[in-house]
Protein backbone atom coordinates (compact mmCIF):
# COMPACT_ATOMS: atom_id res chain seq x y z
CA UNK A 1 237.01 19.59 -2.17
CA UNK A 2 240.39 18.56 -0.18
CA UNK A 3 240.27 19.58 3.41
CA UNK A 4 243.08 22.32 3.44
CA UNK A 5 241.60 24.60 0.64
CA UNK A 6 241.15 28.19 1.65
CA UNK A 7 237.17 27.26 2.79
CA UNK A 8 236.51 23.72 4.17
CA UNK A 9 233.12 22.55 4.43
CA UNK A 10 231.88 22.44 7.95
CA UNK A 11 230.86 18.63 7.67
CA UNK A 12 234.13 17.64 6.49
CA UNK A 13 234.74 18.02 11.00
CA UNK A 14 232.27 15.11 11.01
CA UNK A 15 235.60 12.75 9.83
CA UNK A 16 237.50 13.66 13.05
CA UNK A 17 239.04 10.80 14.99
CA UNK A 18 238.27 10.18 18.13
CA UNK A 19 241.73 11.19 18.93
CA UNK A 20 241.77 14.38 17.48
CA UNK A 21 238.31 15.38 18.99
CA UNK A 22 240.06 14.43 22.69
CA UNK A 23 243.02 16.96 21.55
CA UNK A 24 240.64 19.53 20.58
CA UNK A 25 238.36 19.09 24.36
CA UNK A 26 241.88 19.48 25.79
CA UNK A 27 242.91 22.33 24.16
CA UNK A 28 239.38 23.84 24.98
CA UNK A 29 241.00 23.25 28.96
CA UNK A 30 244.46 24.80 28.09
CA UNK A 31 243.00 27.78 26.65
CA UNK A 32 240.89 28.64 29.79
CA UNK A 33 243.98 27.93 31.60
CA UNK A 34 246.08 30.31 29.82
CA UNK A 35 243.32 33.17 29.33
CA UNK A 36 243.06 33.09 33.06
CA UNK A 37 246.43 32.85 33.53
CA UNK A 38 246.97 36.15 31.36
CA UNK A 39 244.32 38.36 33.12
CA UNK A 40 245.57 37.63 36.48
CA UNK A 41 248.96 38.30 35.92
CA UNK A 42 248.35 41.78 34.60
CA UNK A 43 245.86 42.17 37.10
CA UNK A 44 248.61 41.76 39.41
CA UNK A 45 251.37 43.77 37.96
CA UNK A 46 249.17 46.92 37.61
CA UNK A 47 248.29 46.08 41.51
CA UNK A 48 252.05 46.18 42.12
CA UNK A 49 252.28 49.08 39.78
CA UNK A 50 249.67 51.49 40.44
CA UNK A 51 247.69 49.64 43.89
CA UNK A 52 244.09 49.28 44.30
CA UNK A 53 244.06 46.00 43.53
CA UNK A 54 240.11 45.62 44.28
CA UNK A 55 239.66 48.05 41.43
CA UNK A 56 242.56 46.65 39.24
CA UNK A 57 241.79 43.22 39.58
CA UNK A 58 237.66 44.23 38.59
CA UNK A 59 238.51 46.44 35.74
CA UNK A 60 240.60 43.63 34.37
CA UNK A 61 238.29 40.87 34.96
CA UNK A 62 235.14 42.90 33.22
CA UNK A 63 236.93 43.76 30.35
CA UNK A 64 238.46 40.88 29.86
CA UNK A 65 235.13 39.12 30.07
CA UNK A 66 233.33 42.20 27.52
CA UNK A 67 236.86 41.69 25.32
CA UNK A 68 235.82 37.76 24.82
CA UNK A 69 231.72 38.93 24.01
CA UNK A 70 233.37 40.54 21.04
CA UNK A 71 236.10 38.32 20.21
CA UNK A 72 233.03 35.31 20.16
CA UNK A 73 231.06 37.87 18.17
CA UNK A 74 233.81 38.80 15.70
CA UNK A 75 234.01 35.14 14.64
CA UNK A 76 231.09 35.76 12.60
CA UNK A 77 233.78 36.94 10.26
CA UNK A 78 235.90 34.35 9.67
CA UNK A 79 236.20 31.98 6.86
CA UNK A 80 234.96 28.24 7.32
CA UNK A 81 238.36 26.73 7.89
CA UNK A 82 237.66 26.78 11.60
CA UNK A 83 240.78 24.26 12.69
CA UNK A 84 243.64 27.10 11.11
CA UNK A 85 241.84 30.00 12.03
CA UNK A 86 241.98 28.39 15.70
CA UNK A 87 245.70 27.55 15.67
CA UNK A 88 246.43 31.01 14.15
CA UNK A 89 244.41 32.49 17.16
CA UNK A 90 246.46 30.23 19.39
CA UNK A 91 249.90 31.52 18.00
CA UNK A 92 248.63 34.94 18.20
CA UNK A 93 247.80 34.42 22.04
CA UNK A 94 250.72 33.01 23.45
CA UNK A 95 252.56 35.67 21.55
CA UNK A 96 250.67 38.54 23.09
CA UNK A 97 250.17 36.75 26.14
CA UNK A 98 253.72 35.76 26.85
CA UNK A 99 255.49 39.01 26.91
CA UNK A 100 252.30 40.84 28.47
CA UNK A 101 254.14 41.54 31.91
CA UNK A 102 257.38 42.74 30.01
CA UNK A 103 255.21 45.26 28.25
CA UNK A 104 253.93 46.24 31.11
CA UNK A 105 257.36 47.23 33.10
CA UNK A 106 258.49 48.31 30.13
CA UNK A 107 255.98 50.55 30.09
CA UNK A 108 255.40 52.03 33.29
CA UNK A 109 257.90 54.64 33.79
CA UNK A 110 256.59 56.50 31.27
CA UNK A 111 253.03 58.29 31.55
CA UNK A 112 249.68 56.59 33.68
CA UNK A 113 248.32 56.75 29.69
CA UNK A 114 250.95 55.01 28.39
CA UNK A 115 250.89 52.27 30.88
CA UNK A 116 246.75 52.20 31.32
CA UNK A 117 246.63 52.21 26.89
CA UNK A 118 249.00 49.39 26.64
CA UNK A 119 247.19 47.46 29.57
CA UNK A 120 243.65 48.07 28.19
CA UNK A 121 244.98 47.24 24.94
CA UNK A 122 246.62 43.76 26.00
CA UNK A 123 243.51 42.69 27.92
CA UNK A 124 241.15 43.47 24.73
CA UNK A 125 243.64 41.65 22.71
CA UNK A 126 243.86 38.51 25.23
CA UNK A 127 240.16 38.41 25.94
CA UNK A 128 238.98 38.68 22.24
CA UNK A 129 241.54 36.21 21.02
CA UNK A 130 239.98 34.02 23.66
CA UNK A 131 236.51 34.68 22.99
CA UNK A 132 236.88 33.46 19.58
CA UNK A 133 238.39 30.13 20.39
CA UNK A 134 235.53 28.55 21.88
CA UNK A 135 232.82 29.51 19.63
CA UNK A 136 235.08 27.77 16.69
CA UNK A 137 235.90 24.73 18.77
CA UNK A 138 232.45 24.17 19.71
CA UNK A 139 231.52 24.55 15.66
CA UNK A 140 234.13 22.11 15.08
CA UNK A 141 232.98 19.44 17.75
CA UNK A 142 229.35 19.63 16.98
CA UNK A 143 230.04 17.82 13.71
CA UNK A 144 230.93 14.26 15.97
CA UNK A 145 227.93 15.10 18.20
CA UNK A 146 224.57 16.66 19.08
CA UNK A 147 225.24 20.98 19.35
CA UNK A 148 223.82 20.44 23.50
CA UNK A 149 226.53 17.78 23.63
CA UNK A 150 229.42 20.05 21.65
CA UNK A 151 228.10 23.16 24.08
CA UNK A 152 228.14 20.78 27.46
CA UNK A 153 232.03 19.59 26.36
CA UNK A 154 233.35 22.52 25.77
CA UNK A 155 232.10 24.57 28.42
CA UNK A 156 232.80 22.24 31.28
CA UNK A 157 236.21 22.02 29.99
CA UNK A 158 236.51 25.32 29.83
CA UNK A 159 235.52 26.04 33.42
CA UNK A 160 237.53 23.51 34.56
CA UNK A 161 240.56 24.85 32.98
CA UNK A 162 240.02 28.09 34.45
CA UNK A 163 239.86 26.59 37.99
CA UNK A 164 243.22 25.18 37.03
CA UNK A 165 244.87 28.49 35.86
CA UNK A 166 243.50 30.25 38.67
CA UNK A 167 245.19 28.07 41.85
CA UNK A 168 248.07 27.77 39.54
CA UNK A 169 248.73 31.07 39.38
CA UNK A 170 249.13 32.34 43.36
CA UNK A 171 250.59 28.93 44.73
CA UNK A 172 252.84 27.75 41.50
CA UNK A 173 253.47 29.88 39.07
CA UNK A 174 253.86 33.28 41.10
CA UNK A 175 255.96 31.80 43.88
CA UNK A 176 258.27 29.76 41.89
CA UNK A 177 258.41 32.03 38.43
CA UNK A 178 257.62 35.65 38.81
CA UNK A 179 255.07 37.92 37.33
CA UNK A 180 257.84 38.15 33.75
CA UNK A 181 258.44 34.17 33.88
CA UNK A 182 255.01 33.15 34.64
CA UNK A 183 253.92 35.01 31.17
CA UNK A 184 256.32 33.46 29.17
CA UNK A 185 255.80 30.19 30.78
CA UNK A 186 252.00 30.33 30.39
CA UNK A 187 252.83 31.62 26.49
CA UNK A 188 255.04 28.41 26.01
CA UNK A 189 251.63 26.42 27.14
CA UNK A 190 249.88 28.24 24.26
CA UNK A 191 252.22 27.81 21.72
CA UNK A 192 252.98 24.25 22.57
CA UNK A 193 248.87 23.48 22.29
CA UNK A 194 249.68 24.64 18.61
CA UNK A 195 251.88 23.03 17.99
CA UNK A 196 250.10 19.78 18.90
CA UNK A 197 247.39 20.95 16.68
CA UNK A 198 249.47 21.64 13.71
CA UNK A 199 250.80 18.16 13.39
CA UNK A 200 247.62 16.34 14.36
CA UNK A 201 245.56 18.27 12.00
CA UNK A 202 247.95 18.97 9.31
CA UNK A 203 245.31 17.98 6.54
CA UNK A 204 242.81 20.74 7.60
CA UNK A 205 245.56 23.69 6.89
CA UNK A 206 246.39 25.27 3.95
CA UNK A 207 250.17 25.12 4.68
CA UNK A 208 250.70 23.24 7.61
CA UNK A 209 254.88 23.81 6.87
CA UNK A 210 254.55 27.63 7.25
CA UNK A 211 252.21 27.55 9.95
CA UNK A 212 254.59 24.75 12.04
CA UNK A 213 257.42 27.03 11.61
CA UNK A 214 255.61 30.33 12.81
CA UNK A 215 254.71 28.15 15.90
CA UNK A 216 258.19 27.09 16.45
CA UNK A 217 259.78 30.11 15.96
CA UNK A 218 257.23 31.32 18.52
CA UNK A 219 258.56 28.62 20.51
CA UNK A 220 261.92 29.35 20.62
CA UNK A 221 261.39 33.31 21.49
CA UNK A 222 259.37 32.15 24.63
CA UNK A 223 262.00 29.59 25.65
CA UNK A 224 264.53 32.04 25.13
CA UNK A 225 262.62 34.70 27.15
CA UNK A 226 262.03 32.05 29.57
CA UNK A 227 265.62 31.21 29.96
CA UNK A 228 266.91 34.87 30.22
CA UNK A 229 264.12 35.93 32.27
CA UNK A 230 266.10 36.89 35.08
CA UNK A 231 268.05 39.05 33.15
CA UNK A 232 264.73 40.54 31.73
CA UNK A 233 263.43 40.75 34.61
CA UNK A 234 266.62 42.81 35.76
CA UNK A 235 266.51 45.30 32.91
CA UNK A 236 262.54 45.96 33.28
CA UNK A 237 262.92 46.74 36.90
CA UNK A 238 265.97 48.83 36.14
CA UNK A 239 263.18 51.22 34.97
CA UNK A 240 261.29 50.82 38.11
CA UNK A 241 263.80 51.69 41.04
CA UNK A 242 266.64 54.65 41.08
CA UNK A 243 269.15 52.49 41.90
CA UNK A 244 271.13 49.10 41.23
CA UNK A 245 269.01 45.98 41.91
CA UNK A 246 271.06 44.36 44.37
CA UNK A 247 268.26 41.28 45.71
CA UNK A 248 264.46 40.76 44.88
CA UNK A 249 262.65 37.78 45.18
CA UNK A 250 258.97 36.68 44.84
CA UNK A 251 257.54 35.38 47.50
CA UNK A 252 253.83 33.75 47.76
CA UNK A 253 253.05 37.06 49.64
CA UNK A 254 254.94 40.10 47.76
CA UNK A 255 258.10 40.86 45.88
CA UNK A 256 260.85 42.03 47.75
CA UNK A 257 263.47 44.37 46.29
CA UNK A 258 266.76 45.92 47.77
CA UNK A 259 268.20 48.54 45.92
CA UNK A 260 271.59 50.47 46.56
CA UNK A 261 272.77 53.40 45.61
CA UNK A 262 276.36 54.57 43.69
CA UNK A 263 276.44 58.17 44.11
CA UNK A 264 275.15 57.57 48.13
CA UNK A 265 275.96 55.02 50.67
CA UNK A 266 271.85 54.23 50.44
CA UNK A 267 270.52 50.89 50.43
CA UNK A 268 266.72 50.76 49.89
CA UNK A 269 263.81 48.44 50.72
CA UNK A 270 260.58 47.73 48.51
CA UNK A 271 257.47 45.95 49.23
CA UNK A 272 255.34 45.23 45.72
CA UNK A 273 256.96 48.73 44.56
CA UNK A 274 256.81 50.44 47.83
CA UNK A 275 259.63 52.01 49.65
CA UNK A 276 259.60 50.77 53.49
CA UNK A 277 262.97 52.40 53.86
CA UNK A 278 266.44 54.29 53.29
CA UNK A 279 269.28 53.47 55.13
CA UNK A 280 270.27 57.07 55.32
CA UNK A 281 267.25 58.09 57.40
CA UNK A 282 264.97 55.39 58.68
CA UNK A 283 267.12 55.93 62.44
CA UNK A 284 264.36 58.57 62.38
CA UNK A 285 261.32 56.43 61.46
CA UNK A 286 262.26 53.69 63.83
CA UNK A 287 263.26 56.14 66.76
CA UNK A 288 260.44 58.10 66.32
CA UNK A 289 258.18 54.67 66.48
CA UNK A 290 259.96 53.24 69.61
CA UNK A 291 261.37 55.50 71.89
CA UNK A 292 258.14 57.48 72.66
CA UNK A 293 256.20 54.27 73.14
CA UNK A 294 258.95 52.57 75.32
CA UNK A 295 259.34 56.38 77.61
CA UNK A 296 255.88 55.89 78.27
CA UNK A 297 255.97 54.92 82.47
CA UNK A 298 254.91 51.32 83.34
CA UNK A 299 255.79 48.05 82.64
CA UNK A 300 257.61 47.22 79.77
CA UNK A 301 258.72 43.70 80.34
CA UNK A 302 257.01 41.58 77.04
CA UNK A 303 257.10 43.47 73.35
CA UNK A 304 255.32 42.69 70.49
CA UNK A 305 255.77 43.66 66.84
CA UNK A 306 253.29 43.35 64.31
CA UNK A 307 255.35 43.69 61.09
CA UNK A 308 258.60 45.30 61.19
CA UNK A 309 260.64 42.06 59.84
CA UNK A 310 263.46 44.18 58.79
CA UNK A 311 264.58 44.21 62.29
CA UNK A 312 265.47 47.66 62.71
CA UNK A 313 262.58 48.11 65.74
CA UNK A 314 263.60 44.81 66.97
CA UNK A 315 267.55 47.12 66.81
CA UNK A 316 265.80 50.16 68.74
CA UNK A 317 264.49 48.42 71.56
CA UNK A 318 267.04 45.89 72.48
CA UNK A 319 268.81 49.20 73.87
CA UNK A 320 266.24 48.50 77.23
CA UNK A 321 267.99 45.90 79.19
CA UNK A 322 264.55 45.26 81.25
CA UNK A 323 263.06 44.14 78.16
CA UNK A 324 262.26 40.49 79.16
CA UNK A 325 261.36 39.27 75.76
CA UNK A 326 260.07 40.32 72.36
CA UNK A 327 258.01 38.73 69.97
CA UNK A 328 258.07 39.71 66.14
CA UNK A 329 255.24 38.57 63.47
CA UNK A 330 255.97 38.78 60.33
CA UNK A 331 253.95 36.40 57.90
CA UNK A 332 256.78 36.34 55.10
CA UNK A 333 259.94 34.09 56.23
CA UNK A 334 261.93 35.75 53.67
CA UNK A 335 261.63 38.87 54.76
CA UNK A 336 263.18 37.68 58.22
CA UNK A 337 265.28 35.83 56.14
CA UNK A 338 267.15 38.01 54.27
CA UNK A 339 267.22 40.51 57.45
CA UNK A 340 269.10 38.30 58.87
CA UNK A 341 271.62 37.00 56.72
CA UNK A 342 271.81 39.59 53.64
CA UNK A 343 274.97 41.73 54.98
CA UNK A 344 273.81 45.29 54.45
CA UNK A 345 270.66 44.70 56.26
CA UNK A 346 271.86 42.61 58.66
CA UNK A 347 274.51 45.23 58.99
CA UNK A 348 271.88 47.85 59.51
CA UNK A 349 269.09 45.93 62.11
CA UNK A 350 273.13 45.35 64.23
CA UNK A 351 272.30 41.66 64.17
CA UNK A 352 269.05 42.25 66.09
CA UNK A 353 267.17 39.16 64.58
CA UNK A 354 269.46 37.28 66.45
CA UNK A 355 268.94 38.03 69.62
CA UNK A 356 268.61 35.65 72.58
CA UNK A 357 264.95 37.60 73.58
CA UNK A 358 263.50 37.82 70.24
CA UNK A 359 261.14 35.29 68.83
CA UNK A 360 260.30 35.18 65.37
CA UNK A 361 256.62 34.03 64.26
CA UNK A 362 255.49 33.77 60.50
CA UNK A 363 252.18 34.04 61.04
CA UNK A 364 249.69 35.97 59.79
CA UNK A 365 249.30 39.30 62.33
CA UNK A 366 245.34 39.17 62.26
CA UNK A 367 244.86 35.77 63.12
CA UNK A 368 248.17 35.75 65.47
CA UNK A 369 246.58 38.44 67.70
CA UNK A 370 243.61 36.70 67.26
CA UNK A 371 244.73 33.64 69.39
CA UNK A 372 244.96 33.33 73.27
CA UNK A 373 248.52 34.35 74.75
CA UNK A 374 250.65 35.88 76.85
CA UNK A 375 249.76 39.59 77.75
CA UNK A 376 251.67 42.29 75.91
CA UNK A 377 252.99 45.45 77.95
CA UNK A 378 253.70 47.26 75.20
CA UNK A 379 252.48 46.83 71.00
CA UNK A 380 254.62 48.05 68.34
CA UNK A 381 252.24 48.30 64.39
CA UNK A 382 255.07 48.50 61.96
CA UNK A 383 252.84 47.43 59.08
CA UNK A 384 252.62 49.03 55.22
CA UNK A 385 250.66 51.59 54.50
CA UNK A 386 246.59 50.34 53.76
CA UNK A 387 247.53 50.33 50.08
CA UNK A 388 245.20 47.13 49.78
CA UNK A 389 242.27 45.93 50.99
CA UNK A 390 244.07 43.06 52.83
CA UNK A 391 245.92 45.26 54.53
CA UNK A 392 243.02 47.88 55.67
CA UNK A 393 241.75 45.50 58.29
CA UNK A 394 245.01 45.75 60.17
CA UNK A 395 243.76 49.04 60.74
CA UNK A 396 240.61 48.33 61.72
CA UNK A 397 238.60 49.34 65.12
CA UNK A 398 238.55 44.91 64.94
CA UNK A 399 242.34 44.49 65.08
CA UNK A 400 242.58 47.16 67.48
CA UNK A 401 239.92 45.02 69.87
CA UNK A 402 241.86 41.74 69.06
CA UNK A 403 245.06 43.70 70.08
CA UNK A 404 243.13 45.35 73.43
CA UNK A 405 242.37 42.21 74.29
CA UNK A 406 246.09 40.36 74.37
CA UNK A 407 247.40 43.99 76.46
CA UNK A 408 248.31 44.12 79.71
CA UNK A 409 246.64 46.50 82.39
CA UNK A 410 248.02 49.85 81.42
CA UNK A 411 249.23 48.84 78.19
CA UNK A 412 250.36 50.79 75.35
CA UNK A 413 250.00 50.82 71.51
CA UNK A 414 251.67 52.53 68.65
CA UNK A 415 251.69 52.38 65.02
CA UNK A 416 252.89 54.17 62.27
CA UNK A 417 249.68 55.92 60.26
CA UNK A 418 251.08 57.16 56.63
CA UNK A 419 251.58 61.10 56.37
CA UNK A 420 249.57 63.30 57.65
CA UNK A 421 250.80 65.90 54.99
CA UNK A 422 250.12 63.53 52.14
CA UNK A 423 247.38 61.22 53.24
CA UNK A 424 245.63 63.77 55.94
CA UNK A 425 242.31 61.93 55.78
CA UNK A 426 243.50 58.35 56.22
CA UNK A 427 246.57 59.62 59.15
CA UNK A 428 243.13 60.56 61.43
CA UNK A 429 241.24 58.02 60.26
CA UNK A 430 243.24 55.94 62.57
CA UNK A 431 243.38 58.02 65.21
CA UNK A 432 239.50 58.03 65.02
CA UNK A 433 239.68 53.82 65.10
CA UNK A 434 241.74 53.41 67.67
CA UNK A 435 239.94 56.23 69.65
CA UNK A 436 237.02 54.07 69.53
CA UNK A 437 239.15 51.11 71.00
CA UNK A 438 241.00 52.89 73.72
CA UNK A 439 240.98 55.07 76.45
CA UNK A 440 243.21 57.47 75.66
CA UNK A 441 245.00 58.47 72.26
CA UNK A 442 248.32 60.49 71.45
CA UNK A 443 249.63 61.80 67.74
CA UNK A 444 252.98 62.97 66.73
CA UNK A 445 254.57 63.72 63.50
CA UNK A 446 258.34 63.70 62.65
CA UNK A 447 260.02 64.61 59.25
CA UNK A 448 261.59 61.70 56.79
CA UNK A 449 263.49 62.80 54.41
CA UNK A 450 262.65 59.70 52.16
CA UNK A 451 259.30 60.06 52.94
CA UNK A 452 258.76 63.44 53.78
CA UNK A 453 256.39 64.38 56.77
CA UNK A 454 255.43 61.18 58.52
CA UNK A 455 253.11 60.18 61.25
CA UNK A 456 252.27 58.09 64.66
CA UNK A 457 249.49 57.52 66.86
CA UNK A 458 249.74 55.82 70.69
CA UNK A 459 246.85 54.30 72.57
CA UNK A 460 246.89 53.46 75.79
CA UNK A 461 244.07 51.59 78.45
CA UNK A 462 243.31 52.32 81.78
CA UNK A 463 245.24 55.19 82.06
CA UNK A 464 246.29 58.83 79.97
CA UNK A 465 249.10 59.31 77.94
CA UNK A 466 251.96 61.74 79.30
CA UNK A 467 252.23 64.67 77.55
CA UNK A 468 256.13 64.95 77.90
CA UNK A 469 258.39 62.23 77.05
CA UNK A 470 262.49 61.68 78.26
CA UNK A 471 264.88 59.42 76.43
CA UNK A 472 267.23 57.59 78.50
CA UNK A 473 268.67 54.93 75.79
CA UNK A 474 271.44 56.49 72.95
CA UNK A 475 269.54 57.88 69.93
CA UNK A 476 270.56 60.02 66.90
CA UNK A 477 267.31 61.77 66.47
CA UNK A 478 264.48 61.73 68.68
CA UNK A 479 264.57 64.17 72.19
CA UNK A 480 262.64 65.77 74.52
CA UNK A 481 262.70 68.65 72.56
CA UNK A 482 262.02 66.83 69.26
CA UNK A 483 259.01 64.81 70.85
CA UNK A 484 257.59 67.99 72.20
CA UNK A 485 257.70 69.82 68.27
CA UNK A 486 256.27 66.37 67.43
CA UNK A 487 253.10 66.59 69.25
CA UNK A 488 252.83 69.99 67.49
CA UNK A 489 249.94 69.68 64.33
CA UNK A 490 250.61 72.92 62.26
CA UNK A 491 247.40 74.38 60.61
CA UNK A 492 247.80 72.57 56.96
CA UNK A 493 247.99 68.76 58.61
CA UNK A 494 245.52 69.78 62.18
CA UNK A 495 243.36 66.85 62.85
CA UNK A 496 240.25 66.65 60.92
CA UNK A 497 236.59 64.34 61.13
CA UNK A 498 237.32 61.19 59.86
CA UNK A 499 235.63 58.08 60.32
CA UNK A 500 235.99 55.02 62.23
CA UNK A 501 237.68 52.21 59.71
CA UNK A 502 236.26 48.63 60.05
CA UNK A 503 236.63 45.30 58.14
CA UNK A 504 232.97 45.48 57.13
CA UNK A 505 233.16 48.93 55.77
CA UNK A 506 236.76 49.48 54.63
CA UNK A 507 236.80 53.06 54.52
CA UNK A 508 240.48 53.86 55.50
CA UNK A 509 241.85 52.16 51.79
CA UNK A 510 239.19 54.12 49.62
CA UNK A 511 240.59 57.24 52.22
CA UNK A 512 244.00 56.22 51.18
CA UNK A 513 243.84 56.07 47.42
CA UNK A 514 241.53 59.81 47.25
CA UNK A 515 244.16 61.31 49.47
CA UNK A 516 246.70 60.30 47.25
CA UNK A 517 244.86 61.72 44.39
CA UNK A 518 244.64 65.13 45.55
């Protein structure tokens, strides 16, 4: 019996070369590679998408893993030409896989179903697909050698693939690609392996003509995809933001997006799919955050920001001539980047990244704060909301010790805390951490139109907090009379228990995501 009828006899495998049985160990690697490639990269868009990555990232990884039990399983099924059923499994992959994250945007503004059915429903597709690659490969090698030997080969392979794929993925293909690019990049891997496997085993198929021009037809779509990604990317995010795309950019630590408006003069920015601001209103965010903290009597001679790389603090309190000098962290140098030198927001921060008393650090903020320095008079937290787990601990009652530590006798602390309308639990959360830091603790609230009710807390050591505030810089929003309504918790958003957030225990994020649930 020739070896491309419909069922091959197993031994017939034993003929391999020892060329083909080295292309087969390889593509073992390059399917790891890809499989991991695929589940982190929609374990990453539904983290932009819908946060939580802690839970998005686990979901996806078990049932990606319980998706490959029954792909190895469903192999039991298959007919005994094991080399085309694995190159039609590898055309199916890097079509599914490659246009995963385009699905995905696609997707989203529709229903949480939609999105969660088509996500489910790639990662069972991906996994099992996977799962039944390695259980044919290994019956395939175990014809040249002993089954321990085939089992040892392929597995180590495999594992060492999937280390490749996974430090690929955050410093290489992320970065450099995209979450849309990176997909159809990782797809062009899979279909290429095919192709490789078409021509080198073009005896073991039953037509090796049809199945080399499915593969290169596959081929072409990806580099296509992979050519106009930009412009893909463009039209999937059109679905994702109100407004006209104007910048975005991928960065090894988030995407960045600025929108703008054509019915409103309203430029917007996003963080990973999160509003940080409108140009039409955030004068009352940043006023809000600044002004109170800088009225506060004392020394105010060295500022520091944590966050804030937008500049528009940085814009607030360069109106205080005695400021001596200010020091912004920010760990993304695009972020300052584009602050600086993209007109409409360079426009908006009034040039205030350029400033002969601002320094610009990208650094980390927990392990900035975490170093010996100069002593701040005043701290300024202008961070995200704790949407992540990464971002909980710069909210914890162990940043707020790091940051007691490098403040100056007297000194003073504010931060922005989410809403206490929408996220009540997690707004006094933090006032309960950095209650158990400092002496002394103020809140305040002010109204966003963006945002909607928004919130603050100041801490202060050695001494109380005033309980009436004057404004002697310009401002177009805050006031005596505003700061004194702001201090004012009406009976729907008065303080609650909450409890103390640490690193250890990160209770503020779980606070975060059930507040936003209810």
């Amino acid at each position: 019996m020739p070896p491309n009828s419909i069922t091959t006899p197993v031994h017939i495998y034993s003929k391999l070369t020892s060329k083909q049985s080295t292309i087969l160990l390889l593509s073992i690697m390059i399917v790891a590679l890809c499989g991991i490639a695929y589940e982190l990269i929609i374990s990453t868009v539904s983290s932009y998408l819908l946060g939580n990555s802690v839970y998005q990232f686990s979901l996806t990884i078990g049932f990606f893993m319980f998706a490959m039990g029954v792909g190895s399983y469903l192999t039991k099924l298959l007919n005994d030409n094991l080399i085309q059923n694995f190159i039609a499994i590898e055309i199916a992959i890097s079509l599914v896989g490659g246009v995963c994250s385009l699905l995905l945007l696609m997707t989203f503004p529709y229903t949480r179903a939609l999105y969660e059915t088509v996500m489910f429903s790639l990662i069972f597709i991906i996994g099992a697909l996977v799962g039944m690659e390695i259980p044919i490969l290994t019956s395939i090698l175990s014809n040249k050698t002993s089954t321990r030997d085939s089992i040892a080969n392929v597995l180590s392979l495999d594992y060492f693939g999937a280390l490749i794929g996974s430090v690929a993925f955050p410093l290489l293909l992320l970065p450099h690609l995209g979450l849309i690019r990176s997909s159809f990049a990782v797809g062009l891997i899979n279909i290429l392996t095919a192709i490789i496997n078409v021509h080198f085993f073009k005896d073991y198929l039953r037509r090796p003509r049809l199945m080399m021009f499915i593969s290169l037809s596959v081929l072409t779509m990806l580099v296509l995809f992979t050519i106009f990604g930009t412009r893909l990317s463009s039209y999937a995010e059109k679905h994702l933001y109100f407004d006209q795309v104007i910048y975005k950019k991928q960065t090894k630590y988030q995407r960045i997006v600025v929108t703008e408006s054509h019915t409103t003069p309203d430029n917007r920015l996003y963080i990973d799919g999160h509003i940080q601001f409108s140009s039409r209103d955030e004068y009352r965010y940043h006023e809000s955050l600044v002004h109170p903290l800088m009225s506060v009597p004392g020394k105010r001679d060295n500022i520091l920001i944590l966050g804030g790389g937008d500049g528009l603090a940085v814009r607030e309190l360069l109106k205080y001539d005695d400021i001596k000098l200010i020091h912004l962290i920010d760990i993304d140098p695009e972020m300052t980047r584009i602050s600086a030198e993209l007109p409409m927001l360079a426009k908006l921060n009034q040039g205030s990244l350029e400033s002969d008393k601002l320094t610009v650090y990208n650094e980390d903020a927990f392990s900035f704060i975490n170093q010996a320095g100069i002593a701040y008079d005043r701290v300024i937290i202008d961070m995200p909301d704790p949407h992540n787990e990464a971002i909980n601990k710069l909210y914890s009652k162990e940043f707020y010790t790091m940051i007691r530590k490098r403040l100056a006798d007297d000194g003073v602390v504010v931060t922005q805390s989410s809403s206490p309308f929408f996220t009540p639990r997690t707004y006094w959360s933090i006032e309960k951490t950095l209650d158990y830091v400092y002496d002394d603790t103020l809140s305040f609230h002010t109204s966003i139109p963006s945002f909607g009710i928004w919130g603050y807390h100041m801490a202060r050591l050695g001494s109380d907090l005033p309980e009436s505030f004057e404004f002697n810089v310009p401002t177009r929003f805050i006031s005596e009379s505003v700061m004194n309504a702001a201090m004012v918790f009406p009976e729907d958003i008065a303080k609650m228990d909450s409890p103390v957030n640490s690193i250890m225990e990160p209770k503020l994020y779980q606070l975060y995501l059930e507040d936003l649930k209810l």
